[in-house]
Protein backbone atom coordinates (compact mmCIF):
# COMPACT_ATOMS: atom_id res chain seq x y z
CA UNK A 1 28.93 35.56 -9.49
CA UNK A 2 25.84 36.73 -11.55
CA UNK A 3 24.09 39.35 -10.95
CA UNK A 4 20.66 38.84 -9.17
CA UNK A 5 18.19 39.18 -12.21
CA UNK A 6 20.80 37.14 -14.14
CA UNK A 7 20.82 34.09 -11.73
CA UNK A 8 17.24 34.12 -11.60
CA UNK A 9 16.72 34.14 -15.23
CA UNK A 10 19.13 31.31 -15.42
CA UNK A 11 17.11 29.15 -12.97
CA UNK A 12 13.88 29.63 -14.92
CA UNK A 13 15.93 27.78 -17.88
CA UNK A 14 17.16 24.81 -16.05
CA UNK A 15 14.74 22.18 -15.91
CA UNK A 16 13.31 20.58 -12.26
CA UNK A 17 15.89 19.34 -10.23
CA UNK A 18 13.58 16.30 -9.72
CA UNK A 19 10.98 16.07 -12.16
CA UNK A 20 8.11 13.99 -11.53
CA UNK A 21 7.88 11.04 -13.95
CA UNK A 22 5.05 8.64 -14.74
CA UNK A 23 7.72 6.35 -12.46
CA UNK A 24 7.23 8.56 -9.26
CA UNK A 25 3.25 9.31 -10.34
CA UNK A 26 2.84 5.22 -10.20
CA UNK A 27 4.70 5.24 -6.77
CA UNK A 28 2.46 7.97 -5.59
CA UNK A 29 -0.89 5.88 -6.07
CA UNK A 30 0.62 2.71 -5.16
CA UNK A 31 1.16 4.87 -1.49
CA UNK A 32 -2.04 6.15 -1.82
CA UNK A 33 -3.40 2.79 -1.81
CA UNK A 34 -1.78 1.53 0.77
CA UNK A 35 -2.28 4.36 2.87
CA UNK A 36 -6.51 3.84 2.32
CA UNK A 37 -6.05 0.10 2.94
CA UNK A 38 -4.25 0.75 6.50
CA UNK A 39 -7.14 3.02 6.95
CA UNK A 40 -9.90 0.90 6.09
CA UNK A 41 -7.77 -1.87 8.36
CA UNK A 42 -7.61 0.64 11.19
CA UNK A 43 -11.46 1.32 11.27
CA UNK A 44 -11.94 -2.08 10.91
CA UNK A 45 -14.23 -2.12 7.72
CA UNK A 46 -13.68 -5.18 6.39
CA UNK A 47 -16.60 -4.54 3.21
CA UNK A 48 -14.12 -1.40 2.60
CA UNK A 49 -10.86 -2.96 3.33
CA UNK A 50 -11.76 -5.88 0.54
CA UNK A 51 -13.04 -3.57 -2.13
CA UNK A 52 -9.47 -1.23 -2.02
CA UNK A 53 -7.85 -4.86 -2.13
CA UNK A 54 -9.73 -5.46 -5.02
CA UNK A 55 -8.63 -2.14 -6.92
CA UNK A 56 -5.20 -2.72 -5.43
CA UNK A 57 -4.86 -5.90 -7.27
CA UNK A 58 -6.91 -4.35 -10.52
CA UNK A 59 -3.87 -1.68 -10.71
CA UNK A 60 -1.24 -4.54 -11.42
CA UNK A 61 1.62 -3.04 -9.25
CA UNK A 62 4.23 -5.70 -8.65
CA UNK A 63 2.98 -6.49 -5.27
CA UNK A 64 6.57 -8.42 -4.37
CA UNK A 65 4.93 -8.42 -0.47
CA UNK A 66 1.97 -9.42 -1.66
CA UNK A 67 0.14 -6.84 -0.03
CA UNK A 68 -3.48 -7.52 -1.97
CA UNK A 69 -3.33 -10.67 -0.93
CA UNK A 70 -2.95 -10.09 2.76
CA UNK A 71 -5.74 -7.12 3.10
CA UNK A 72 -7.96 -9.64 1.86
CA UNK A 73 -7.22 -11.96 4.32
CA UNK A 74 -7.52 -9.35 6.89
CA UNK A 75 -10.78 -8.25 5.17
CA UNK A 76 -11.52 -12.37 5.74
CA UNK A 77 -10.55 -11.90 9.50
CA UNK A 78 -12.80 -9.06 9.84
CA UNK A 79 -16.24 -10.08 8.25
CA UNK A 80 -16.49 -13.41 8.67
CA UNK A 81 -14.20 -14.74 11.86
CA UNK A 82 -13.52 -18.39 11.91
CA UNK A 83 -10.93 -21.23 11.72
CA UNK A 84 -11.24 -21.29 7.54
CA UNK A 85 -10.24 -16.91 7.82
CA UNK A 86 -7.53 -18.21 10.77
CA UNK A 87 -6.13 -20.53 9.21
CA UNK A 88 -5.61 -18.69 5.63
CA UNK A 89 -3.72 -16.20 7.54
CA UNK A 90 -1.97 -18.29 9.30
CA UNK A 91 -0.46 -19.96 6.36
CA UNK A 92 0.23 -16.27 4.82
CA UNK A 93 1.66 -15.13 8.32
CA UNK A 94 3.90 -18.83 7.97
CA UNK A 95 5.00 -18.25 4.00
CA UNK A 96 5.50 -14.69 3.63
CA UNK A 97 7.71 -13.84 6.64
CA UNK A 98 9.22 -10.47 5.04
CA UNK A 99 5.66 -8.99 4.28
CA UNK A 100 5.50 -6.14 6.61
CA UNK A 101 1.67 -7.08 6.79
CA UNK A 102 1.98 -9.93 9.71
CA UNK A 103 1.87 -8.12 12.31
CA UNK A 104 -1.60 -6.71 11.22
CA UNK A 105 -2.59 -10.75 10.31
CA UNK A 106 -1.45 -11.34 13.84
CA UNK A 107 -3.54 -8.74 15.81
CA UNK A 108 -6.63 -8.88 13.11
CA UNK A 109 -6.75 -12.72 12.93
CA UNK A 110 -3.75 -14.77 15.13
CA UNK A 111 -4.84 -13.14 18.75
């Protein structure tokens, strides 16, 4: 066993045990993102909700839920109510059944 100063000078040599790459830093705004989006959804601001989508998209992040696309159709549900906004999400809601947005299509535009 080292002695105390020794071990301590040895773990200011080793590098971070999980160093943040531009990987984790793209993962962090994609949350980030998302996180305004549900809050924008939350409140209900639909103006808000479909500007974030818009940035969303503008970030090209592989979207394989297709996120953007369903915040805007909330954002559609939201400002401008209607069988044309009910319909679009109902065809989302019908096509993209592992998209963990649904449920928030459901209660925003279904009900």
């Amino acid at each position: 066993m080292l002695p105390p100063d020794a071990a301590h000078a040895e773990a200011d040599t080793l590098p971070p045990s999980h160093p943040i790459t531009p990987a984790h830093e793209r993962i962090q705004l994609e949350n980030r993102y998302i996180q305004a989006l549900n809050d924008a959804m939350d409140l209900r601001d639909g103006a808000k909700l479909r500007k974030l989508a818009a940035q969303y998209r503008a970030q090209g992040f592989k979207d394989v839920d297709k996120l953007g696309e369903g915040y805007e159709l909330v954002a559609n549900c939201l400002e401008h109510r209607g069988e044309a906004s009910r319909a679009a999400a109902q065809a989302f809601f019908d096509r993209e059944r592992g998209s963990n947005l649904r449920r928030h299509l459901h209660r925003h535009c279904l009900e």
